[in-house]
C-alpha atoms as a PDB file:
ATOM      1  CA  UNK A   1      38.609 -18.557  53.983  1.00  0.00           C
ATOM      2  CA  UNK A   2      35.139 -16.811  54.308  1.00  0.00           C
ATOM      3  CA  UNK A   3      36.191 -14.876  51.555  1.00  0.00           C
ATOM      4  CA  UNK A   4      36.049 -18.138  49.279  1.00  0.00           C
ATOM      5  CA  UNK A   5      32.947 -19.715  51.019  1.00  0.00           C
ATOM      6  CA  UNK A   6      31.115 -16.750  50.264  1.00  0.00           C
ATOM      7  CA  UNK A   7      32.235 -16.495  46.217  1.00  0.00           C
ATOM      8  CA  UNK A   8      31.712 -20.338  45.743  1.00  0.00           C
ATOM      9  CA  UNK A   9      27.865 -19.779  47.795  1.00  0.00           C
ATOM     10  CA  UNK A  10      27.405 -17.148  44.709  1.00  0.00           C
ATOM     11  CA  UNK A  11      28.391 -19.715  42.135  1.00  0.00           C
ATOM     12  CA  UNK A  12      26.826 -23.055  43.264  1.00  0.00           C
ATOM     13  CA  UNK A  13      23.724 -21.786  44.983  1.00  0.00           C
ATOM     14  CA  UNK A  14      22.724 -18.568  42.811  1.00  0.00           C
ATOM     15  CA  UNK A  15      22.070 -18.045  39.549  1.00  0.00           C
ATOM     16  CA  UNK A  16      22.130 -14.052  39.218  1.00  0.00           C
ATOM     17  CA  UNK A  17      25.960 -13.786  38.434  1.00  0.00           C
ATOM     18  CA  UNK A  18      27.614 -15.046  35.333  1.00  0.00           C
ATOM     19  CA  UNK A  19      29.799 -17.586  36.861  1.00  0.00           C
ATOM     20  CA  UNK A  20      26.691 -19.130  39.133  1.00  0.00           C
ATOM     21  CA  UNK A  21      24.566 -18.897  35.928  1.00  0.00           C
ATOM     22  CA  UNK A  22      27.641 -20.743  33.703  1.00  0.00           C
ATOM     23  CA  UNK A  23      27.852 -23.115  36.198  1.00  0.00           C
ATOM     24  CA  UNK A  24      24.190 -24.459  36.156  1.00  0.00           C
ATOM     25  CA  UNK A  25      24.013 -24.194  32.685  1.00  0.00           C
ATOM     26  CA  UNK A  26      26.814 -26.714  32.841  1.00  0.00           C
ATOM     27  CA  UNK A  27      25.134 -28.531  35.604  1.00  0.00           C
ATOM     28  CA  UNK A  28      22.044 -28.883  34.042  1.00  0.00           C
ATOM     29  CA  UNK A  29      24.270 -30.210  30.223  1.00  0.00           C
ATOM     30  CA  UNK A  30      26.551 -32.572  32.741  1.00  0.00           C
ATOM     31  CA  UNK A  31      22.712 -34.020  34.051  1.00  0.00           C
ATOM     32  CA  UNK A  32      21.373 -34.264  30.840  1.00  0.00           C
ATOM     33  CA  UNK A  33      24.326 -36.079  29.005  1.00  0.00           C
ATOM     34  CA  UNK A  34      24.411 -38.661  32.188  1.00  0.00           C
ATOM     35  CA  UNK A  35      20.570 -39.795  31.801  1.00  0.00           C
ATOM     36  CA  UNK A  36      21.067 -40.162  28.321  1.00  0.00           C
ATOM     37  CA  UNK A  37      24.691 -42.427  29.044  1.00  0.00           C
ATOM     38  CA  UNK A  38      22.054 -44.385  31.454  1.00  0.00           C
ATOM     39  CA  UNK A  39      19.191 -44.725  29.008  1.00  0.00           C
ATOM     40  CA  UNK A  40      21.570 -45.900  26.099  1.00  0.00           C
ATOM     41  CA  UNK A  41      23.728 -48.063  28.000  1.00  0.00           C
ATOM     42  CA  UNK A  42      20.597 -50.193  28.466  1.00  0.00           C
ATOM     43  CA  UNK A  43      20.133 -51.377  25.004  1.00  0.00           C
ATOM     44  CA  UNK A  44      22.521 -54.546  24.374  1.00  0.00           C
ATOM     45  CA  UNK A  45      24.044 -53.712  21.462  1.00  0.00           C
ATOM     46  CA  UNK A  46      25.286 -50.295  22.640  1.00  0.00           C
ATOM     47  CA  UNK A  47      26.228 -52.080  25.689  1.00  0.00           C
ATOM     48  CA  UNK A  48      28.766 -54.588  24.390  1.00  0.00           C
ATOM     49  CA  UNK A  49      30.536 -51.723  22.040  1.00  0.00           C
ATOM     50  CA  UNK A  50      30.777 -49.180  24.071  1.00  0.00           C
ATOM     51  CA  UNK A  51      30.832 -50.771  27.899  1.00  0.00           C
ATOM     52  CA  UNK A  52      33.782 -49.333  28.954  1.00  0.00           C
ATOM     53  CA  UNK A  53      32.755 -45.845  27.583  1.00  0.00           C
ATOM     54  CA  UNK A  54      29.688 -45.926  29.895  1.00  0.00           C
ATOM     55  CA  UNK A  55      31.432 -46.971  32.891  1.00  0.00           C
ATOM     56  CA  UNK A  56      34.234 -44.369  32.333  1.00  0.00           C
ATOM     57  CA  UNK A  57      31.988 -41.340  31.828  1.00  0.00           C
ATOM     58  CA  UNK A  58      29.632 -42.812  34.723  1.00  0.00           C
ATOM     59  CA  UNK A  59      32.677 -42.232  36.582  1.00  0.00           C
ATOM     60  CA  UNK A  60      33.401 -38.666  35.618  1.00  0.00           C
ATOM     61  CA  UNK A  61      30.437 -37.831  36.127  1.00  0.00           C
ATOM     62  CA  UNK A  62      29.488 -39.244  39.839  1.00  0.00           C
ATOM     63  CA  UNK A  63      33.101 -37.660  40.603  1.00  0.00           C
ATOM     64  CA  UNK A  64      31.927 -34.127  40.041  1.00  0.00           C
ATOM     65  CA  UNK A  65      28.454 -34.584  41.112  1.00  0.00           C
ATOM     66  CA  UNK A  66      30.241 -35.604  44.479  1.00  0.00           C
ATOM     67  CA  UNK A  67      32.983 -32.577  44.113  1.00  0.00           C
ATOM     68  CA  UNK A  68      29.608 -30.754  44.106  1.00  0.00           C
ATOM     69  CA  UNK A  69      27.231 -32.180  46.670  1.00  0.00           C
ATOM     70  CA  UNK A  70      30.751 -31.690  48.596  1.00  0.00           C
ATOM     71  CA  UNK A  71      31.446 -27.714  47.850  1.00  0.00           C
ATOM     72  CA  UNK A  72      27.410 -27.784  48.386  1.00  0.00           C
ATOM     73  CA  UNK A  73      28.249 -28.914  52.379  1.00  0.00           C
ATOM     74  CA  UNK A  74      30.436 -26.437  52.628  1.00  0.00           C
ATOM     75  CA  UNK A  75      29.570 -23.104  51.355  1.00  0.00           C
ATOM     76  CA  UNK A  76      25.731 -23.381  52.395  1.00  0.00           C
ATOM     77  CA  UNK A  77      24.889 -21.052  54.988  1.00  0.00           C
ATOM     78  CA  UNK A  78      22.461 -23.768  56.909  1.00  0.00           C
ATOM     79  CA  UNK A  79      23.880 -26.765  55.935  1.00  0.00           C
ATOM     80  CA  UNK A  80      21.062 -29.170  57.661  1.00  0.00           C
ATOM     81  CA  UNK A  81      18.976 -26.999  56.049  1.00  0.00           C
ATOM     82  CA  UNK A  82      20.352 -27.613  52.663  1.00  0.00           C
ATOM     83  CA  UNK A  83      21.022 -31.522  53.488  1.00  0.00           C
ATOM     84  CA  UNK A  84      17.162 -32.003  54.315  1.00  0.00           C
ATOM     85  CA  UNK A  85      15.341 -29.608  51.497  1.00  0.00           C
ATOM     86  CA  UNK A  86      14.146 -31.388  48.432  1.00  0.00           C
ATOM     87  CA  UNK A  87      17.523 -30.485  46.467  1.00  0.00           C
ATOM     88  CA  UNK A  88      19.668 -31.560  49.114  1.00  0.00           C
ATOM     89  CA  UNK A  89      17.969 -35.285  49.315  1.00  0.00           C
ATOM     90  CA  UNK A  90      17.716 -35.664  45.117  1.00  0.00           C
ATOM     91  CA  UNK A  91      21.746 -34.228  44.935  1.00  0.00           C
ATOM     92  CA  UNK A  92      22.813 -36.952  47.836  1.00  0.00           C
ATOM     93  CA  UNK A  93      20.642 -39.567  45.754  1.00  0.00           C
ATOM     94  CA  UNK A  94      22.619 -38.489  42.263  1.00  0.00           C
ATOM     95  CA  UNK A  95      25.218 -39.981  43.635  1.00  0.00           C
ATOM     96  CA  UNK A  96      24.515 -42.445  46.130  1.00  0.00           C
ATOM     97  CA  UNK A  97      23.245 -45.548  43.539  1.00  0.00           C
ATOM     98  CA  UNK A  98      27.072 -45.199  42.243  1.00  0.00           C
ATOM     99  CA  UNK A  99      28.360 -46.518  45.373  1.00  0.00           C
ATOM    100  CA  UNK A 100      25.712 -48.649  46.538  1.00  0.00           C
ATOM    101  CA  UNK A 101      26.156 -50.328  42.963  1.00  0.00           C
ATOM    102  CA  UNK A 102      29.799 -51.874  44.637  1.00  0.00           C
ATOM    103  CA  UNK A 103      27.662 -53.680  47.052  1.00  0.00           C
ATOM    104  CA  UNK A 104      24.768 -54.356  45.032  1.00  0.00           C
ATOM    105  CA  UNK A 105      24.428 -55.214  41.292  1.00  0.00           C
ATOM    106  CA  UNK A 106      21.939 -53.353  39.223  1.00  0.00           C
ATOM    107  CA  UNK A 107      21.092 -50.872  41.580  1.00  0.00           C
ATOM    108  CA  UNK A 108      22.880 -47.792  39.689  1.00  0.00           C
ATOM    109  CA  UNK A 109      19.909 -47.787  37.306  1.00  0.00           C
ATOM    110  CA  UNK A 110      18.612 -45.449  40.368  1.00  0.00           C
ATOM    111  CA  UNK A 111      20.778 -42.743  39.021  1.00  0.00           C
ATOM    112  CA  UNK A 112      17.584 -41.863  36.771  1.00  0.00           C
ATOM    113  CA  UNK A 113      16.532 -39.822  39.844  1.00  0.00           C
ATOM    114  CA  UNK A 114      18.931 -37.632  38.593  1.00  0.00           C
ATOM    115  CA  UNK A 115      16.426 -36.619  36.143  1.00  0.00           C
ATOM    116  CA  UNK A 116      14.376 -34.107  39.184  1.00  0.00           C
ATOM    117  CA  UNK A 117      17.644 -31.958  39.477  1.00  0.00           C
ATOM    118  CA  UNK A 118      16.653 -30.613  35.947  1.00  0.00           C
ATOM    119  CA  UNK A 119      13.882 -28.771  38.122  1.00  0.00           C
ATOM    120  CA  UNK A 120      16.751 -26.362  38.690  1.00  0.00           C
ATOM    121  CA  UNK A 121      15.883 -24.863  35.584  1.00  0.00           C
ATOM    122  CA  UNK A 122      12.959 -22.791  36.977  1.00  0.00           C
ATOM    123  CA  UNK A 123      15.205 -20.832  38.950  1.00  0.00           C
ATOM    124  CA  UNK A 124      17.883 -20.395  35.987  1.00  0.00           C
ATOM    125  CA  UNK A 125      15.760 -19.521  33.456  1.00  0.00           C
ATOM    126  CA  UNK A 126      13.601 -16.891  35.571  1.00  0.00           C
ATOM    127  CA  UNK A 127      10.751 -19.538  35.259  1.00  0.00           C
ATOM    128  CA  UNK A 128       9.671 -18.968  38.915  1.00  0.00           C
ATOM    129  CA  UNK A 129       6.199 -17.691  37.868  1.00  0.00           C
ATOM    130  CA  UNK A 130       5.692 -21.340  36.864  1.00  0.00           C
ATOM    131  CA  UNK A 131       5.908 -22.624  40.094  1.00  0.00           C
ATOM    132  CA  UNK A 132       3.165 -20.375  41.248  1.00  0.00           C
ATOM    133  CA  UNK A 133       1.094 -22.705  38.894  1.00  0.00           C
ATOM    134  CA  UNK A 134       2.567 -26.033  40.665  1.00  0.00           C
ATOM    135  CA  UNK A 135       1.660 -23.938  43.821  1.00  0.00           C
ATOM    136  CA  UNK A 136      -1.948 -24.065  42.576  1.00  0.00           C
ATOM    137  CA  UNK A 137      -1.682 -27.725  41.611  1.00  0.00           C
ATOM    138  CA  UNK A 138      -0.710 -28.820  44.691  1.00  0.00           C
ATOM    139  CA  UNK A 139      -3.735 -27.036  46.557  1.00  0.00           C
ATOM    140  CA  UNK A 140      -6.018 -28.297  44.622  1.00  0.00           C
ATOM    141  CA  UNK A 141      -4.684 -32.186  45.102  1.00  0.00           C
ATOM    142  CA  UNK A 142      -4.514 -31.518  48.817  1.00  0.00           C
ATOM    143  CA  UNK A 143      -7.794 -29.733  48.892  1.00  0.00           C
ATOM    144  CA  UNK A 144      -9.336 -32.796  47.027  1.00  0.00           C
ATOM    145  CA  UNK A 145      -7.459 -35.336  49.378  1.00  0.00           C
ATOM    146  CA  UNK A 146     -10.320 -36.285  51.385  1.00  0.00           C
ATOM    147  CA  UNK A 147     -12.703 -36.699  48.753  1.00  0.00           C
ATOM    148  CA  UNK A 148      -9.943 -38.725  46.338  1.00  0.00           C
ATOM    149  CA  UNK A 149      -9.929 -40.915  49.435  1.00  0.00           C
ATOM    150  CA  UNK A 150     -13.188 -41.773  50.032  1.00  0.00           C
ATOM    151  CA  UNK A 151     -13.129 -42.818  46.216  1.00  0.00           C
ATOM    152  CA  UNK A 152     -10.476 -45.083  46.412  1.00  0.00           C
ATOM    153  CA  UNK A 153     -12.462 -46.952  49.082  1.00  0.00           C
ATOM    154  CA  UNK A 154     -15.458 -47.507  47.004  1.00  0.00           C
ATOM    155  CA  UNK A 155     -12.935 -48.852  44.305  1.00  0.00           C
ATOM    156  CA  UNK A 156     -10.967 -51.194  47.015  1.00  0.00           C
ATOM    157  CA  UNK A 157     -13.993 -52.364  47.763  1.00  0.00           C
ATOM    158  CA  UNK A 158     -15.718 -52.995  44.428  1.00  0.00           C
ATOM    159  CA  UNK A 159     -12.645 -54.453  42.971  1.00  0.00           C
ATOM    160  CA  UNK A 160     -12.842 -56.873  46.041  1.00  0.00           C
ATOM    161  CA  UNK A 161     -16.026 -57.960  45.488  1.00  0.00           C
ATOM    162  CA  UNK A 162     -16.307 -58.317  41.775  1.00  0.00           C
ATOM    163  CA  UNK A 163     -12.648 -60.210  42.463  1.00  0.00           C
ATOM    164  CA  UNK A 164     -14.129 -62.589  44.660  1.00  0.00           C
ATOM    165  CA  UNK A 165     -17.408 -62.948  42.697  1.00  0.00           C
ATOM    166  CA  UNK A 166     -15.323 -63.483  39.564  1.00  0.00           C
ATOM    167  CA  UNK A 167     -13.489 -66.335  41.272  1.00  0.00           C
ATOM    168  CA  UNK A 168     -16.465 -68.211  42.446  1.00  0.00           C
ATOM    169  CA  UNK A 169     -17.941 -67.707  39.232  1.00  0.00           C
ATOM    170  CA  UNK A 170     -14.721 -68.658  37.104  1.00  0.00           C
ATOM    171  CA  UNK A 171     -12.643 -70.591  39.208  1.00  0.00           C
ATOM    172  CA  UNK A 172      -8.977 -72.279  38.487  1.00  0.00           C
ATOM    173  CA  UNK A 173     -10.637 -73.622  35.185  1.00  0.00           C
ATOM    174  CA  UNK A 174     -10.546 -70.142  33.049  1.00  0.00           C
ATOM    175  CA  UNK A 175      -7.566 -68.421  34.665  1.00  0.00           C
ATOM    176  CA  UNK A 176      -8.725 -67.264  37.808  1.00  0.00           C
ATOM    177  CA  UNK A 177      -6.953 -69.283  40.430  1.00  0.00           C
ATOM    178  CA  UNK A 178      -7.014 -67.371  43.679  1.00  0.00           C
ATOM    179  CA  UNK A 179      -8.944 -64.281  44.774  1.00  0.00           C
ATOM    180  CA  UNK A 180      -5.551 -61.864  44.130  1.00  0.00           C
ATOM    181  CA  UNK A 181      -5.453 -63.278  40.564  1.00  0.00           C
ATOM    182  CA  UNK A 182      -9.094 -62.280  40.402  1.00  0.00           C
ATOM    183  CA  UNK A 183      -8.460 -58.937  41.958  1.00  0.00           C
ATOM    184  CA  UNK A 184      -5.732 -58.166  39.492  1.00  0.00           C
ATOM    185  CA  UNK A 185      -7.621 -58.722  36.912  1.00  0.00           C
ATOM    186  CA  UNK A 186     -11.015 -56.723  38.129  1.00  0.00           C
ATOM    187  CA  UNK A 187      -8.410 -53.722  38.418  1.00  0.00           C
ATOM    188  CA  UNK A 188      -6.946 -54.165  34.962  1.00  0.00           C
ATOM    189  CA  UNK A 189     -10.461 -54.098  33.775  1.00  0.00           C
ATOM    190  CA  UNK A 190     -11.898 -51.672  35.486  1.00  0.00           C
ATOM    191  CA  UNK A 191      -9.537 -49.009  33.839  1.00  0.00           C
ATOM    192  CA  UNK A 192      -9.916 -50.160  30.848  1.00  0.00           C
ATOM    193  CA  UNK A 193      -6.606 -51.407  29.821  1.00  0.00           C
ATOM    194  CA  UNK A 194      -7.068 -55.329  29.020  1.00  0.00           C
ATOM    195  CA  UNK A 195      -4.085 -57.101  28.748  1.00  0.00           C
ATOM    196  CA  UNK A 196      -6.059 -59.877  27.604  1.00  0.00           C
ATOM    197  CA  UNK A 197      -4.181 -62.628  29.543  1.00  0.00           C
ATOM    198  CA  UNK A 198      -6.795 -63.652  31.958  1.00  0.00           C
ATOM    199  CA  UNK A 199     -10.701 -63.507  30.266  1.00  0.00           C
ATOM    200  CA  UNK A 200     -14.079 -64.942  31.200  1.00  0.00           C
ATOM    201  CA  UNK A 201     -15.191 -67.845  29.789  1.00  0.00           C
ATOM    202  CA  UNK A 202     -18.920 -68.377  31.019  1.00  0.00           C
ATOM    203  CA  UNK A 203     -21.798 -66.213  30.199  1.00  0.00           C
ATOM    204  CA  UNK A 204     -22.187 -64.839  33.406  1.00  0.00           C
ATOM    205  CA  UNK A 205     -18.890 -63.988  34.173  1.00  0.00           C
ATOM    206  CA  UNK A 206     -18.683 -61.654  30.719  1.00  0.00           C
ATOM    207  CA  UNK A 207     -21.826 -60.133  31.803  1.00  0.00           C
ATOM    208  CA  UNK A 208     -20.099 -59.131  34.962  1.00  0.00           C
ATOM    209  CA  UNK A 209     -16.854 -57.548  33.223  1.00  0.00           C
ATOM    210  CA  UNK A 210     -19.339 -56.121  30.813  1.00  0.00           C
ATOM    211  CA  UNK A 211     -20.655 -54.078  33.404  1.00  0.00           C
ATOM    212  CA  UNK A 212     -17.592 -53.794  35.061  1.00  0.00           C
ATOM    213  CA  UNK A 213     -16.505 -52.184  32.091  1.00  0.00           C
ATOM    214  CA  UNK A 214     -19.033 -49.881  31.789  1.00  0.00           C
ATOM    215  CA  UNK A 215     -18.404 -49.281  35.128  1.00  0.00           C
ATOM    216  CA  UNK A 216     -14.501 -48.264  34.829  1.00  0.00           C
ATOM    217  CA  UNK A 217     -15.582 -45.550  32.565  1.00  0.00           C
ATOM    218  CA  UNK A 218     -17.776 -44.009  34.796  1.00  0.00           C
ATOM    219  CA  UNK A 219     -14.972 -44.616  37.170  1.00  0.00           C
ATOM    220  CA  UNK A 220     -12.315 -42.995  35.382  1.00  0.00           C
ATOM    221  CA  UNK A 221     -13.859 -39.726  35.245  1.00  0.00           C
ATOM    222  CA  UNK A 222     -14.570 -39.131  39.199  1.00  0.00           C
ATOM    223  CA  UNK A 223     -11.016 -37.847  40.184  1.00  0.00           C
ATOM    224  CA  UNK A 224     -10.934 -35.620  37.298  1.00  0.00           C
ATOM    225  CA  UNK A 225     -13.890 -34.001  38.099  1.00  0.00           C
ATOM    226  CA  UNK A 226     -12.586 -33.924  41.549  1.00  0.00           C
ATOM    227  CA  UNK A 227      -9.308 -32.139  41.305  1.00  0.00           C
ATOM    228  CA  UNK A 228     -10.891 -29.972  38.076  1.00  0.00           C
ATOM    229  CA  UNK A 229     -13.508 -28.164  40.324  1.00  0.00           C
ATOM    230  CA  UNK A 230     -11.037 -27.639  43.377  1.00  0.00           C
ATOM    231  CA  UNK A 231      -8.281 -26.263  41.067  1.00  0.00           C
ATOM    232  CA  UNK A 232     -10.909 -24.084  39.566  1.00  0.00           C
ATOM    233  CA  UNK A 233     -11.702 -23.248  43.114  1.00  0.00           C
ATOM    234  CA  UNK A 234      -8.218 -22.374  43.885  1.00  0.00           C
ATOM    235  CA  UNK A 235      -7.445 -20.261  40.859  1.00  0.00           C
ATOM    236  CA  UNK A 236     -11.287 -17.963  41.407  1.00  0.00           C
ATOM    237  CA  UNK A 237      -9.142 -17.555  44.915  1.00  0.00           C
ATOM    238  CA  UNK A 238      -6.053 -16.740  43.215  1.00  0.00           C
ATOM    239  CA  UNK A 239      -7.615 -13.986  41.057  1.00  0.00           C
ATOM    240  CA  UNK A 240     -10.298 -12.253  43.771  1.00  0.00           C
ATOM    241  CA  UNK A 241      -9.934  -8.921  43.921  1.00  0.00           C
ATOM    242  CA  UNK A 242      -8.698  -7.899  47.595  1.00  0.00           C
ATOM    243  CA  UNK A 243     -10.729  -6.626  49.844  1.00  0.00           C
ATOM    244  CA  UNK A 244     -11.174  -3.130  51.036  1.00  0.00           C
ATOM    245  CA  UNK A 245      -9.628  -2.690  54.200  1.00  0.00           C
ATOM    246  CA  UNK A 246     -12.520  -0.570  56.547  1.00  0.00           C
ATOM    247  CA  UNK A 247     -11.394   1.013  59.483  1.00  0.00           C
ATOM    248  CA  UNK A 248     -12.991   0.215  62.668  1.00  0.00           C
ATOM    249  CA  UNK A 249     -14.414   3.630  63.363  1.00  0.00           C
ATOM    250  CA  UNK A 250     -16.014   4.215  59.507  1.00  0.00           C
ATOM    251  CA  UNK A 251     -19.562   3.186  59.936  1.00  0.00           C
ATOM    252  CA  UNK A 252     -20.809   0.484  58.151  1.00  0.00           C
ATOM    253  CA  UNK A 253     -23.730   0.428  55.621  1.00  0.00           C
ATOM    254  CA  UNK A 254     -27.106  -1.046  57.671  1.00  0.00           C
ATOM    255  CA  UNK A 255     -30.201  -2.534  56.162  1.00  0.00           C
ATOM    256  CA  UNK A 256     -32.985  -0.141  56.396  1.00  0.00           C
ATOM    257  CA  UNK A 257     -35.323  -3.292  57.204  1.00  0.00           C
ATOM    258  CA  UNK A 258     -33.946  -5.696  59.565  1.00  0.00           C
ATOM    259  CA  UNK A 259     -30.538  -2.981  60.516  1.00  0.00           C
ATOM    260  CA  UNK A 260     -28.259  -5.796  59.796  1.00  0.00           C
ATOM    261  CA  UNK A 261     -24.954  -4.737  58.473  1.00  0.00           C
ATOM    262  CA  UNK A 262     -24.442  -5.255  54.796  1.00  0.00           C
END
């Protein structure tokens, strides 16, 4: 039996033999084909003709994602391990919409998560260098946390005061009924997107989303700027040369001056 467990570990969780590299190949086809079943089976008149064609292959296709998640359980060597990683929770939520969808209608449309198993393809396509540059990504977000922070509390609070300005200075008369309806529409104009269904009507008011215009451009480009110079940060830290090792009894180099060491 431990025979078996090992030889289906080599197929489902490598990718360095021929069978384990066949069989996320397939994987990564069967994940493809069932987000593009989900997509299409969305638009009505595919829907009508070919219902029963979705549901079936929906069906086939949760069944071996389960036969999977199952042999998965089985064969991995720390199976709590496996069941908590970031693959283990986006495999169990594959398949978990499917029977959730028994109990509650239009849930299934979850099964788009599916979509973040395709990240498998790093690993089966010797892409790993790549995630050295997501490596570097994520530094530079989390090294530009604080700061990203402190901006979105300038921006909470200038889209609550402009909100609340914009309602006194509006009111219920031009669209702006209630301080959140005046919010919602400080933040749709502050970055610049303008739906157009709520607008100023009084002169002062469209000098204040004038400026608040003017404003969300200014706005826009602060986390940019942000991440951009602690990425560039991360990669000059990436790319330093190492540095010489000196041994505690070599004698360093002192100023001639002040005898400090250099």
């Amino acid at each position: 039996m431990e025979q078996y467990r090992q030889r289906c570990y080599q197929i489902v969780f490598e990718s360095d033999t021929p069978a384990g590299k066949a069989f996320d190949v397939a994987l990564l086809m069967l994940i493809l084909v069932s987000i593009v079943l989900l997509i299409v089976g969305t638009v009505d008149r595919y829907e009508e003709r070919y219902a029963d064609v979705f549901h079936w292959c929906e069906i086939v296709v949760t069944a071996f994602f389960t036969m999977e998640y199952v042999l998965r359980l089985w064969c991995a060597k720390h199976r709590w391990g496996y069941v908590v990683s970031f693959f283990g929770i986006v495999d169990l939520l594959a398949i978990l919409p499917v029977y959730l969808a028994l109990f509650m209608a239009g849930i299934q449309y979850l099964l788009v998560i599916r979509i973040f198993r395709l990240l498998r393809v790093f690993r089966i396509l010797k892409m790993v260098r790549y995630l050295g540059e997501a490596a570097m990504l994520v530094s530079a977000l989390k090294a530009s946390g604080r700061k990203i922070a402190v901006f979105l509390f300038v921006v909470i609070n200038i889209i609550t005061f402009v909100g609340t300005l914009m309602y006194i200075i509006e009111g219920p008369a031009h669209g702006f009924s209630s301080i959140p309806i005046s919010m919602y529409w400080t933040v749709v104009t502050l970055t610049t997107v303008g739906y157009g269904d709520i607008a100023p009507a009084t002169p002062l008011g469209q000098m204040l989303a004038s400026l608040l215009m003017v404003t969300g451009y200014a706005i826009i480009a602060v986390p940019t700027g942000i991440v951009s110079v602690e990425l560039s940060n991360v990669h000059q830290q990436s790319t330093k040369p190492p540095q010489p090792n000196i041994a505690q009894n070599d004698k360093l180099p002192t100023c001639p001056h002040c005898h400090k060491t250099l």
